[in-house]
PDB file of N, CA and C in Angstrom:
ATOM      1  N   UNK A   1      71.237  88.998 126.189  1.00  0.00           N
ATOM      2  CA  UNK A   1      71.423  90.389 125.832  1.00  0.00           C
ATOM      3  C   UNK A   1      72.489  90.478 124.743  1.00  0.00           C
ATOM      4  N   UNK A   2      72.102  91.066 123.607  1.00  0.00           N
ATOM      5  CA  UNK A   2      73.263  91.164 122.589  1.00  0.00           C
ATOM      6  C   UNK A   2      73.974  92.138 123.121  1.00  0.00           C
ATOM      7  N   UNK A   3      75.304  91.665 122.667  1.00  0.00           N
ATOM      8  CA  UNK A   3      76.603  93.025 122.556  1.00  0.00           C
ATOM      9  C   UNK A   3      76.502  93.642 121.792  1.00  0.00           C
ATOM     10  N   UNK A   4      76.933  95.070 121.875  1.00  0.00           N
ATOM     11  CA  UNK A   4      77.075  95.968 120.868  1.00  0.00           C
ATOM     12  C   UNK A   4      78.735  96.461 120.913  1.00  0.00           C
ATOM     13  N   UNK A   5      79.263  96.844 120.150  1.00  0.00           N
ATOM     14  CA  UNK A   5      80.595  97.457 119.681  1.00  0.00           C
ATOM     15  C   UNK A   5      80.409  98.788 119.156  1.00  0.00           C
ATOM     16  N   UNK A   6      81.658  99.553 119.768  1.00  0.00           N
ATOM     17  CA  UNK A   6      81.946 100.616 119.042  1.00  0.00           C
ATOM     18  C   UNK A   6      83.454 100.885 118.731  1.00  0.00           C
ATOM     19  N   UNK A   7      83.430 101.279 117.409  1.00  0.00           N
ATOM     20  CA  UNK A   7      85.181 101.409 117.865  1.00  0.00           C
ATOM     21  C   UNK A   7      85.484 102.787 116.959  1.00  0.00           C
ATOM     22  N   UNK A   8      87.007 103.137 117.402  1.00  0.00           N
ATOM     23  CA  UNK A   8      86.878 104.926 116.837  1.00  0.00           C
ATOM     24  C   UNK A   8      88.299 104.647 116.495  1.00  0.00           C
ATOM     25  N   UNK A   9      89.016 105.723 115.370  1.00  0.00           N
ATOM     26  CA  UNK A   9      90.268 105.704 115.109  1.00  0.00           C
ATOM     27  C   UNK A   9      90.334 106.849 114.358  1.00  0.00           C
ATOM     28  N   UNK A  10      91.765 107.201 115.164  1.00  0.00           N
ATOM     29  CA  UNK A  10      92.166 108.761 114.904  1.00  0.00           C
ATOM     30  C   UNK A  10      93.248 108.582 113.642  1.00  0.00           C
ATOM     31  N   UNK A  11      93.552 109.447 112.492  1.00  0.00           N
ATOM     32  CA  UNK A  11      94.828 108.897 111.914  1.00  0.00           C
ATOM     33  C   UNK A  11      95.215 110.143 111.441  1.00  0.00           C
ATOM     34  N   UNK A  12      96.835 110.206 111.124  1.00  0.00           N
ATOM     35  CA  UNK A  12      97.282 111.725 110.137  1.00  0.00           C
ATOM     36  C   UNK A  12      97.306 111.485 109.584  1.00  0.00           C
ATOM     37  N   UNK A  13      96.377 113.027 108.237  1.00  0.00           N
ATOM     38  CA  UNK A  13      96.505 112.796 106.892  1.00  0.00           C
ATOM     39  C   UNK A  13      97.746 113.067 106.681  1.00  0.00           C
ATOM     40  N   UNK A  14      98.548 113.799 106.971  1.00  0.00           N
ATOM     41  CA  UNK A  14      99.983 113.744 106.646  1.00  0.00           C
ATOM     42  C   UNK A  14     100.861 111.915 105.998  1.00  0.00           C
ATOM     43  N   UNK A  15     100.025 111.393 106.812  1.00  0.00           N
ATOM     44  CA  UNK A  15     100.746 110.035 106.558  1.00  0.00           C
ATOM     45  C   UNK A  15     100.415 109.881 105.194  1.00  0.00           C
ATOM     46  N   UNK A  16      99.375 109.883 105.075  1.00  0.00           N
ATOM     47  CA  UNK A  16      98.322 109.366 103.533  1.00  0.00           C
ATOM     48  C   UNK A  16      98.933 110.982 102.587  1.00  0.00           C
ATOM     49  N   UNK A  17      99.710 111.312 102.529  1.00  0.00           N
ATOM     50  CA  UNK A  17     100.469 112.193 101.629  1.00  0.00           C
ATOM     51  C   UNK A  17     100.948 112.270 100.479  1.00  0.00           C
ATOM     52  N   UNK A  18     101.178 110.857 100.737  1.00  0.00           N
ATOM     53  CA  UNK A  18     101.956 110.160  99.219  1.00  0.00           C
ATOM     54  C   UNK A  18     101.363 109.388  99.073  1.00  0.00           C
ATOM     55  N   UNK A  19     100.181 108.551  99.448  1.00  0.00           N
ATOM     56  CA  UNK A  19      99.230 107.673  99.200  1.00  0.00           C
ATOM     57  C   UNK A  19      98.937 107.503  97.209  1.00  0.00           C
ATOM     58  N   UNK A  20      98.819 108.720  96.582  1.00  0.00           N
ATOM     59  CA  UNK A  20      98.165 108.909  95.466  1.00  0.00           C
ATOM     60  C   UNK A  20      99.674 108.313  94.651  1.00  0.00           C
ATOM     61  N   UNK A  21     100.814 108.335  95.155  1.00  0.00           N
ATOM     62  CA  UNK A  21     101.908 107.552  94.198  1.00  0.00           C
ATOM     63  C   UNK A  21     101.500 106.107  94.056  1.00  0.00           C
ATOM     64  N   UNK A  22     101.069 105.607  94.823  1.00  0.00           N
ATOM     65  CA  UNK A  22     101.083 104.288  95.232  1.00  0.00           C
ATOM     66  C   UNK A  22     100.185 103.616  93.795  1.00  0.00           C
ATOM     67  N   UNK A  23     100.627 102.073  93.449  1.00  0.00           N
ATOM     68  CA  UNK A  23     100.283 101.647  92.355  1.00  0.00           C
ATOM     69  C   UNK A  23      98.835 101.091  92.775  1.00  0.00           C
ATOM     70  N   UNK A  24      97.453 101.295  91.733  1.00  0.00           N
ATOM     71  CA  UNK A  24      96.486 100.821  91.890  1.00  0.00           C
ATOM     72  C   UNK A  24      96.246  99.548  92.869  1.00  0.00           C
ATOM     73  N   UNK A  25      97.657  98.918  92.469  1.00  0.00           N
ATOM     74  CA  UNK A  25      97.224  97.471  92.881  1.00  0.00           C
ATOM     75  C   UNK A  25      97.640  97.265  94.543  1.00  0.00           C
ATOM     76  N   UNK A  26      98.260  98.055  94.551  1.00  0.00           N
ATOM     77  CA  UNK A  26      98.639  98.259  96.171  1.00  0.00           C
ATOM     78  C   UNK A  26      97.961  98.903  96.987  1.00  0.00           C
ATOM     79  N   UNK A  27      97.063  99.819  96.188  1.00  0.00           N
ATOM     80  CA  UNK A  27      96.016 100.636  96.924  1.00  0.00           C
ATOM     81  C   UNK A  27      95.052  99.584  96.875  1.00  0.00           C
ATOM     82  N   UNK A  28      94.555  98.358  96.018  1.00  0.00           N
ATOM     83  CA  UNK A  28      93.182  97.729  95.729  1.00  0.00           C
ATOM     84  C   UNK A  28      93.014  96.736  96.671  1.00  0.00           C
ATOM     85  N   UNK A  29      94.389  96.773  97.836  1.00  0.00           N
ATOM     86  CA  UNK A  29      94.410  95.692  99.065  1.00  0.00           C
ATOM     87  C   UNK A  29      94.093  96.405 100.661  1.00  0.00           C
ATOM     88  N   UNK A  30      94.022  97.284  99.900  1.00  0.00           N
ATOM     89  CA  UNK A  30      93.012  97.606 100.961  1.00  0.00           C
ATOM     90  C   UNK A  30      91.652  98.465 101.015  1.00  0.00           C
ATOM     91  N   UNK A  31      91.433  99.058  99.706  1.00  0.00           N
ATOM     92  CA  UNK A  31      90.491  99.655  99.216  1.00  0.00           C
ATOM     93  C   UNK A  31      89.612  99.362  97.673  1.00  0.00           C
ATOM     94  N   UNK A  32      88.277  99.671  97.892  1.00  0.00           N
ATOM     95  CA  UNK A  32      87.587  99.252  96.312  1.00  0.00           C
ATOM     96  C   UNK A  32      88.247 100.008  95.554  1.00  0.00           C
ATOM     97  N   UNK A  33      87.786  99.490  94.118  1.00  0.00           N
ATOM     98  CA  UNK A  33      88.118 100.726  92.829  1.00  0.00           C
ATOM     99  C   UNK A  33      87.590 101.393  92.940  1.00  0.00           C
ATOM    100  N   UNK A  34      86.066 101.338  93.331  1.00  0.00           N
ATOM    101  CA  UNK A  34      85.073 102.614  93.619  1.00  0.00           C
ATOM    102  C   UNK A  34      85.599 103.206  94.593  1.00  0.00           C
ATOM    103  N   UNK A  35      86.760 102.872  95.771  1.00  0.00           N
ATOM    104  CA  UNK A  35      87.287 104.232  96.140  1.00  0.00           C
ATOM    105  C   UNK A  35      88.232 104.963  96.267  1.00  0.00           C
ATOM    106  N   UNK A  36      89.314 103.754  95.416  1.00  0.00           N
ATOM    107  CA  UNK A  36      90.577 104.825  94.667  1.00  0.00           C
ATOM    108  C   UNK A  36      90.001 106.093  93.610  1.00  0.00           C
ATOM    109  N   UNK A  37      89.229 105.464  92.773  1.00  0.00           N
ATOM    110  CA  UNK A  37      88.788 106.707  91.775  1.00  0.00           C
ATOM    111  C   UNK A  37      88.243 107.699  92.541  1.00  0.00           C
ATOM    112  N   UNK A  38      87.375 107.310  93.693  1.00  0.00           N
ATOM    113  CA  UNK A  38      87.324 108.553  94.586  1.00  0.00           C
ATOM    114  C   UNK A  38      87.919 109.460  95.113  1.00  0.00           C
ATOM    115  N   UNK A  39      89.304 108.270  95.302  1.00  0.00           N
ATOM    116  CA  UNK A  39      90.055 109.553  96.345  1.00  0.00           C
ATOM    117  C   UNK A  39      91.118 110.253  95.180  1.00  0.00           C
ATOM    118  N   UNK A  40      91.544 109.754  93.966  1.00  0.00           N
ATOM    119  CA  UNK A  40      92.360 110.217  93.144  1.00  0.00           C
ATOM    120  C   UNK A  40      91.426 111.230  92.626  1.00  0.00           C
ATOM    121  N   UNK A  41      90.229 111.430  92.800  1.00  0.00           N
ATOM    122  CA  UNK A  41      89.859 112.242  91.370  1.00  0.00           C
ATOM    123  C   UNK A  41      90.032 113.791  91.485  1.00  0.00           C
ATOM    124  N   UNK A  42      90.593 114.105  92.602  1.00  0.00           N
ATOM    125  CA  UNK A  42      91.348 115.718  93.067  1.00  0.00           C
ATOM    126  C   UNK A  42      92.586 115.464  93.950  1.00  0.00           C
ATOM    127  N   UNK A  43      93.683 115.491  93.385  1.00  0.00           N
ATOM    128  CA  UNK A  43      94.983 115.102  93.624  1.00  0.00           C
ATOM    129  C   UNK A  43      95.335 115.885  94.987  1.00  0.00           C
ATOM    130  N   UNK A  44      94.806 117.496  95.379  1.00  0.00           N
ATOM    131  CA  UNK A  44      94.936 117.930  96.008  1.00  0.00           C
ATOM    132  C   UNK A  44      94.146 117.487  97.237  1.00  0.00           C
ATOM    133  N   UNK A  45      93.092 116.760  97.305  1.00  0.00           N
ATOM    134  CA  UNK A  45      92.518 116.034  98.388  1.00  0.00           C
ATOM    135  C   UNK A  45      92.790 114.383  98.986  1.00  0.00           C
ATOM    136  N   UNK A  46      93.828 114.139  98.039  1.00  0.00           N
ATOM    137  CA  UNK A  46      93.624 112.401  98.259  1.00  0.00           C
ATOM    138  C   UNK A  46      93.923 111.953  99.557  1.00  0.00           C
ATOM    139  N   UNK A  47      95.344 112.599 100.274  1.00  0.00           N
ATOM    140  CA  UNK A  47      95.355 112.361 101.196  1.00  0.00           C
ATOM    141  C   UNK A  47      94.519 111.793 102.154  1.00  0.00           C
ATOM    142  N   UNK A  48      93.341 113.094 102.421  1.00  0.00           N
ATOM    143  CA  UNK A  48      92.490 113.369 103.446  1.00  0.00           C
ATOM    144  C   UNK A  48      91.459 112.429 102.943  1.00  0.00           C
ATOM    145  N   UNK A  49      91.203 112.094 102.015  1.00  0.00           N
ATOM    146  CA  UNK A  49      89.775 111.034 101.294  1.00  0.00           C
ATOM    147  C   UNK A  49      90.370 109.423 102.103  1.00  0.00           C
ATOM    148  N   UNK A  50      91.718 109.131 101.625  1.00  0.00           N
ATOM    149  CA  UNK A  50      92.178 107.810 101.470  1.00  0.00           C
ATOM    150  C   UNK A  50      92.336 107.783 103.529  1.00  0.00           C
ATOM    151  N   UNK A  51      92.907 108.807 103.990  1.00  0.00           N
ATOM    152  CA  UNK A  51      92.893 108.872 105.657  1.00  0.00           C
ATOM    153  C   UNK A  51      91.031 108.396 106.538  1.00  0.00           C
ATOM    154  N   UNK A  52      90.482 109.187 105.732  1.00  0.00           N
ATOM    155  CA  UNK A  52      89.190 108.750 106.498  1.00  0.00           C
ATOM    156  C   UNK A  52      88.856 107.133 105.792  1.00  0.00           C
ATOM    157  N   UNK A  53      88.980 106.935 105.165  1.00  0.00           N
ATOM    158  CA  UNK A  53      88.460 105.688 104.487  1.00  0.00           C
ATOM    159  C   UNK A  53      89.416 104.784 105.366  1.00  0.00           C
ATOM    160  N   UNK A  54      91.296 104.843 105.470  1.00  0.00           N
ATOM    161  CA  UNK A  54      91.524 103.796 106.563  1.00  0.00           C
ATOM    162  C   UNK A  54      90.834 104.183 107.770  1.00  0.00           C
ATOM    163  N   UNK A  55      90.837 105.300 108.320  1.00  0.00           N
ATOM    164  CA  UNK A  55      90.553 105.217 109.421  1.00  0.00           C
ATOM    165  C   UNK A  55      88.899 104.481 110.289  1.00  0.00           C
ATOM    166  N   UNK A  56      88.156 104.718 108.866  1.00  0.00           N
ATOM    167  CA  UNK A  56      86.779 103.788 109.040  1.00  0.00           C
ATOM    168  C   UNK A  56      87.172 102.604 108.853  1.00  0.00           C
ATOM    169  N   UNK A  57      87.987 101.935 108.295  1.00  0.00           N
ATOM    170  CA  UNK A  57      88.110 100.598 108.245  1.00  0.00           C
ATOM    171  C   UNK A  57      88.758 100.157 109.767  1.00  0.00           C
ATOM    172  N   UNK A  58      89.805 100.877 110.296  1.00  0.00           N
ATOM    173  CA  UNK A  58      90.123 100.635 111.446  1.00  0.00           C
ATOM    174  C   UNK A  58      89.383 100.697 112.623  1.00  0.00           C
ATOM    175  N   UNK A  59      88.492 101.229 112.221  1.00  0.00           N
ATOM    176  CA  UNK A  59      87.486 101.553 113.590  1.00  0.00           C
ATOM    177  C   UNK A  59      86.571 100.157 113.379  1.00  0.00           C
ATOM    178  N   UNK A  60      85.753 100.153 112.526  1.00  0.00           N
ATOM    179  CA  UNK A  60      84.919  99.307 111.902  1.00  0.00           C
ATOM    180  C   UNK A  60      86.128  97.588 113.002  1.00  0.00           C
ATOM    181  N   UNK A  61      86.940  97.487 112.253  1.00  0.00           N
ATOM    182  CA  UNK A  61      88.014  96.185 113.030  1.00  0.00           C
ATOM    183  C   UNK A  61      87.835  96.389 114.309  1.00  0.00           C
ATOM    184  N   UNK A  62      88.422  97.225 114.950  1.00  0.00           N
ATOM    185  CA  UNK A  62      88.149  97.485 116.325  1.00  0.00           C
ATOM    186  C   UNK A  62      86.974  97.249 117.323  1.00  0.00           C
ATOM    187  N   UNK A  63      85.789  97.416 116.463  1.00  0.00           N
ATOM    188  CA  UNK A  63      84.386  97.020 117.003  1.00  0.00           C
ATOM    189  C   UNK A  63      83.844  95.883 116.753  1.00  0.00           C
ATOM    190  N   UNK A  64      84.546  95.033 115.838  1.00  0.00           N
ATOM    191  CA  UNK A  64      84.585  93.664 115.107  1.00  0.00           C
ATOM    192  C   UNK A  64      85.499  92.626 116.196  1.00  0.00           C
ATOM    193  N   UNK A  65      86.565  93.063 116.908  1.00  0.00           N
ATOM    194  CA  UNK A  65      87.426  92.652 117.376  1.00  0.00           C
ATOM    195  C   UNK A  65      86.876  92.936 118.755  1.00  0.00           C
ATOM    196  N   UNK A  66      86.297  93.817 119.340  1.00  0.00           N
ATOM    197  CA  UNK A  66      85.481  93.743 120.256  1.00  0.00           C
ATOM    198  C   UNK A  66      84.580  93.519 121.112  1.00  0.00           C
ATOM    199  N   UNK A  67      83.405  93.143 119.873  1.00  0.00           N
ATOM    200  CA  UNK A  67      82.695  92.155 119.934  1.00  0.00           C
ATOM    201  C   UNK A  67      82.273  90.718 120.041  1.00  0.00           C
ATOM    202  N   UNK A  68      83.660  89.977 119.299  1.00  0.00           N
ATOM    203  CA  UNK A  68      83.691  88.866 119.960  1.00  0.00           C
ATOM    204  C   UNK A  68      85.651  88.351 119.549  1.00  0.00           C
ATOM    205  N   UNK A  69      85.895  88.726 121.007  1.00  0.00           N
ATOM    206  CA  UNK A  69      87.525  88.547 120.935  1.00  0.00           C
ATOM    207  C   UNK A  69      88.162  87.000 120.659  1.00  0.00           C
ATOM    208  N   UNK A  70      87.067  86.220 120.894  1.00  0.00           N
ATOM    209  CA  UNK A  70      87.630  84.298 119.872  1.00  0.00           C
ATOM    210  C   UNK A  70      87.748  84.975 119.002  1.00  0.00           C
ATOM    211  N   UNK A  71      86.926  86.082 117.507  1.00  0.00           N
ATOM    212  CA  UNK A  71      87.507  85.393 116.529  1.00  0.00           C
ATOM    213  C   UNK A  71      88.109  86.951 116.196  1.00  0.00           C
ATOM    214  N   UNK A  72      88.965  86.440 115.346  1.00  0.00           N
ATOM    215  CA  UNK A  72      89.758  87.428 114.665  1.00  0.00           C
ATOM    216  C   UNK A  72      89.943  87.617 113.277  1.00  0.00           C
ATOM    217  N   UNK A  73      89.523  88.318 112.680  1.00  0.00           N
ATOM    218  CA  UNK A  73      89.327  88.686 110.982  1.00  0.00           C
ATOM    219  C   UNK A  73      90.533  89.189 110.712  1.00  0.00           C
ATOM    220  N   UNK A  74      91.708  89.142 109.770  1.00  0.00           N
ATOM    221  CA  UNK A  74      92.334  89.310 109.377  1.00  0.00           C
ATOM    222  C   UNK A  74      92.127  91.289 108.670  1.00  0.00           C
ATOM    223  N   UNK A  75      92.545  91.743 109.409  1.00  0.00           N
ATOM    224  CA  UNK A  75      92.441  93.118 108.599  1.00  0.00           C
ATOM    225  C   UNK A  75      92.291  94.075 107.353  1.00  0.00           C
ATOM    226  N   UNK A  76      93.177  93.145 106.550  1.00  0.00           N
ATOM    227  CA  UNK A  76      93.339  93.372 105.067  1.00  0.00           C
ATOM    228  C   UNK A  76      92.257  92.454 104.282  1.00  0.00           C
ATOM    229  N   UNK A  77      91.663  91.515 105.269  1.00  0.00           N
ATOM    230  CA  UNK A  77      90.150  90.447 104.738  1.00  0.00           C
ATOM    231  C   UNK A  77      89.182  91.560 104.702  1.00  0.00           C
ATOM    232  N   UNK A  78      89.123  92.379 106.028  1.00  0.00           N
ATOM    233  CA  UNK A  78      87.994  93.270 106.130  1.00  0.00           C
ATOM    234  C   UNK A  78      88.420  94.324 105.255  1.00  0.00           C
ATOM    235  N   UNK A  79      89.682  94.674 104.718  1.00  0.00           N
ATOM    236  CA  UNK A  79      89.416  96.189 103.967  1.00  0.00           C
ATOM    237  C   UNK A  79      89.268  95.632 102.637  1.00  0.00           C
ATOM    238  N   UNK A  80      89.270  94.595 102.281  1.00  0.00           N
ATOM    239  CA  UNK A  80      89.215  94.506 100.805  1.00  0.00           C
ATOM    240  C   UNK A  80      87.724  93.961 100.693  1.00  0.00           C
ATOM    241  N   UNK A  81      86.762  93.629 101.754  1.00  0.00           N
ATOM    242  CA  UNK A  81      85.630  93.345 101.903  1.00  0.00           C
ATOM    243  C   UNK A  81      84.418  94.396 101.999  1.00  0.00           C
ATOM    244  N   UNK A  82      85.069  95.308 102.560  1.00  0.00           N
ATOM    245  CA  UNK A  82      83.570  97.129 102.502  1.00  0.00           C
ATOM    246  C   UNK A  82      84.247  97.609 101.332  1.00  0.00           C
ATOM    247  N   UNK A  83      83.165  98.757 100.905  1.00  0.00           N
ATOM    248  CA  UNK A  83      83.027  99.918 100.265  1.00  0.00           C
ATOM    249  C   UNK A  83      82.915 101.342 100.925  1.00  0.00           C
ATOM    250  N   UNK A  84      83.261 102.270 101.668  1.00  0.00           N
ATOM    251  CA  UNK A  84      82.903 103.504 102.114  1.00  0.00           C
ATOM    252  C   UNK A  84      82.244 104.425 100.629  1.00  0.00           C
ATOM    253  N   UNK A  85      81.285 104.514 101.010  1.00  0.00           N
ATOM    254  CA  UNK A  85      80.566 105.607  99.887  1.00  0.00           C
ATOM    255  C   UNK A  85      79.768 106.581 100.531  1.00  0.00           C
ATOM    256  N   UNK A  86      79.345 107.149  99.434  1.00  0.00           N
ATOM    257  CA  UNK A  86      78.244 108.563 100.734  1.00  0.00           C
ATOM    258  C   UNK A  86      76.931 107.756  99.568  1.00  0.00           C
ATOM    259  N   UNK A  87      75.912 107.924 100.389  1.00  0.00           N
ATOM    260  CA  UNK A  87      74.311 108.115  99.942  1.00  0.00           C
ATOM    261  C   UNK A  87      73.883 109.111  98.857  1.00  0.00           C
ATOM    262  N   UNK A  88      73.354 109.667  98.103  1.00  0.00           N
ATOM    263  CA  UNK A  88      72.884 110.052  97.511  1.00  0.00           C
ATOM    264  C   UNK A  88      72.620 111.678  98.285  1.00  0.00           C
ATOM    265  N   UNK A  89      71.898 111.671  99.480  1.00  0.00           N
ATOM    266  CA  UNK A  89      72.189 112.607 100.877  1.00  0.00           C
ATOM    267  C   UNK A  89      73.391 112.915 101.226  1.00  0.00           C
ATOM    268  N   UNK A  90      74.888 112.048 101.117  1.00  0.00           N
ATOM    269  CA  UNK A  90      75.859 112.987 100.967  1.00  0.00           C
ATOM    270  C   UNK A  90      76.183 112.342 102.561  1.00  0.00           C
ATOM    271  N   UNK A  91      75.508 111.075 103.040  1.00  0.00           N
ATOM    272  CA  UNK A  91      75.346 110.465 104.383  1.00  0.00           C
ATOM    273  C   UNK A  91      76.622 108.990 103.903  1.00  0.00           C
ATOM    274  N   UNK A  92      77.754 109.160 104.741  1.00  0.00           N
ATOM    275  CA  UNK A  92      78.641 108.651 104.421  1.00  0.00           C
ATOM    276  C   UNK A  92      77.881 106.430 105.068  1.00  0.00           C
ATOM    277  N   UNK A  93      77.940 105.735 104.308  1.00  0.00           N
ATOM    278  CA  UNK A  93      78.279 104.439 104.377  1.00  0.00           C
ATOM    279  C   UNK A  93      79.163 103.026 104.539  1.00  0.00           C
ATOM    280  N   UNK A  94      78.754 101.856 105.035  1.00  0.00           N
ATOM    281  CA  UNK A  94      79.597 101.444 104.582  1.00  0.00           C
ATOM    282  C   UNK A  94      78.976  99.860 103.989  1.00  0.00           C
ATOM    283  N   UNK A  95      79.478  99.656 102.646  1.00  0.00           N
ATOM    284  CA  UNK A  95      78.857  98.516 102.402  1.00  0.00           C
ATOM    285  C   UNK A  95      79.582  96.955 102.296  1.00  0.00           C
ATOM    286  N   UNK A  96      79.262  96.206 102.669  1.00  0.00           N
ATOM    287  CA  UNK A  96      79.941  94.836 102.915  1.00  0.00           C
ATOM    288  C   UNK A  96      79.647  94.240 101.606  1.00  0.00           C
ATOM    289  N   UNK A  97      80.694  93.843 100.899  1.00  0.00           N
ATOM    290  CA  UNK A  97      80.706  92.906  99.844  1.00  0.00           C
ATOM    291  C   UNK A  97      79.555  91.715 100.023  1.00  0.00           C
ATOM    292  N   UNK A  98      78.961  91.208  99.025  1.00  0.00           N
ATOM    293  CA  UNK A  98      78.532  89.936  99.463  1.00  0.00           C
ATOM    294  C   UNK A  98      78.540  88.817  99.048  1.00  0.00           C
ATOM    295  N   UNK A  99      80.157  88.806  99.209  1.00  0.00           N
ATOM    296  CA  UNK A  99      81.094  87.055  99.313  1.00  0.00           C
ATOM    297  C   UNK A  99      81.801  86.945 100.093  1.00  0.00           C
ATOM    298  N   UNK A 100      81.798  88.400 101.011  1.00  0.00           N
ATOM    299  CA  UNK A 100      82.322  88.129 102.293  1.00  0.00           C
ATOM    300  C   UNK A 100      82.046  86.609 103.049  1.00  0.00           C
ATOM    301  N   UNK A 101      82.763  85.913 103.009  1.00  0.00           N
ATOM    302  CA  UNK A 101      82.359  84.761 103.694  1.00  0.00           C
ATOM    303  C   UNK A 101      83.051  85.024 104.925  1.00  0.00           C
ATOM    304  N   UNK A 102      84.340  85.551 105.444  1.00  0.00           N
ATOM    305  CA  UNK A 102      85.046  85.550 106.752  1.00  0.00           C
ATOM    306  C   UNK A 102      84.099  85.810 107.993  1.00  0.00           C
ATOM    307  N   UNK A 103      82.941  86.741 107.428  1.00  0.00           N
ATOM    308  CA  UNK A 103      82.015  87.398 109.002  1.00  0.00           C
ATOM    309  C   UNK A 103      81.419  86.049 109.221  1.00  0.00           C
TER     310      UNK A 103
END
């Protein structure tokens, strides 16, 4: 019987407040370029863009880490490894690099 995982994570955008100071390159360790330009491209939203994007990455770990507790992926392996994007439908995603070698 396969396992399945789920994992959920709550976070404040308050935290991600000042997120948009932060230098590209410090944001690019844990997020694509395709989704800094996302979350910068309305200064008044970044917060809340860059909050859901960790918080899918944290969940995403959580169900990764759940699923099989031998191994353990390094966190900052997995955020610099997806993409969060929406579909064309506006149906939020997530896409796995593919040189991910760690999975």
């Amino acid at each position: 019987m396969a396992k399945i995982s789920i994992g959920t994570d709550i976070v404040s955008i308050t935290r991600f407040s000042h997120w948009y100071l932060f230098s590209r390159e410090k944001l690019s360790r844990i997020f694509s370029d395709e989704e800094i330009d996302y979350c910068l491209k309305i200064p008044g939203q970044s917060a809340e863009k860059f909050a859901v994007r960790f918080a899918t990455r944290e969940s995403l770990y959580k169900a990764i880490s759940q699923h099989d507790s031998e191994y353990k992926i390094p966190f900052l392996t997995l955020c610099s490894s997806i993409i969060i994007s929406k579909q064309q439908s506006g149906t939020p995603i997530i896409k796995i690099k593919e040189n991910m070698s760690a999975f």
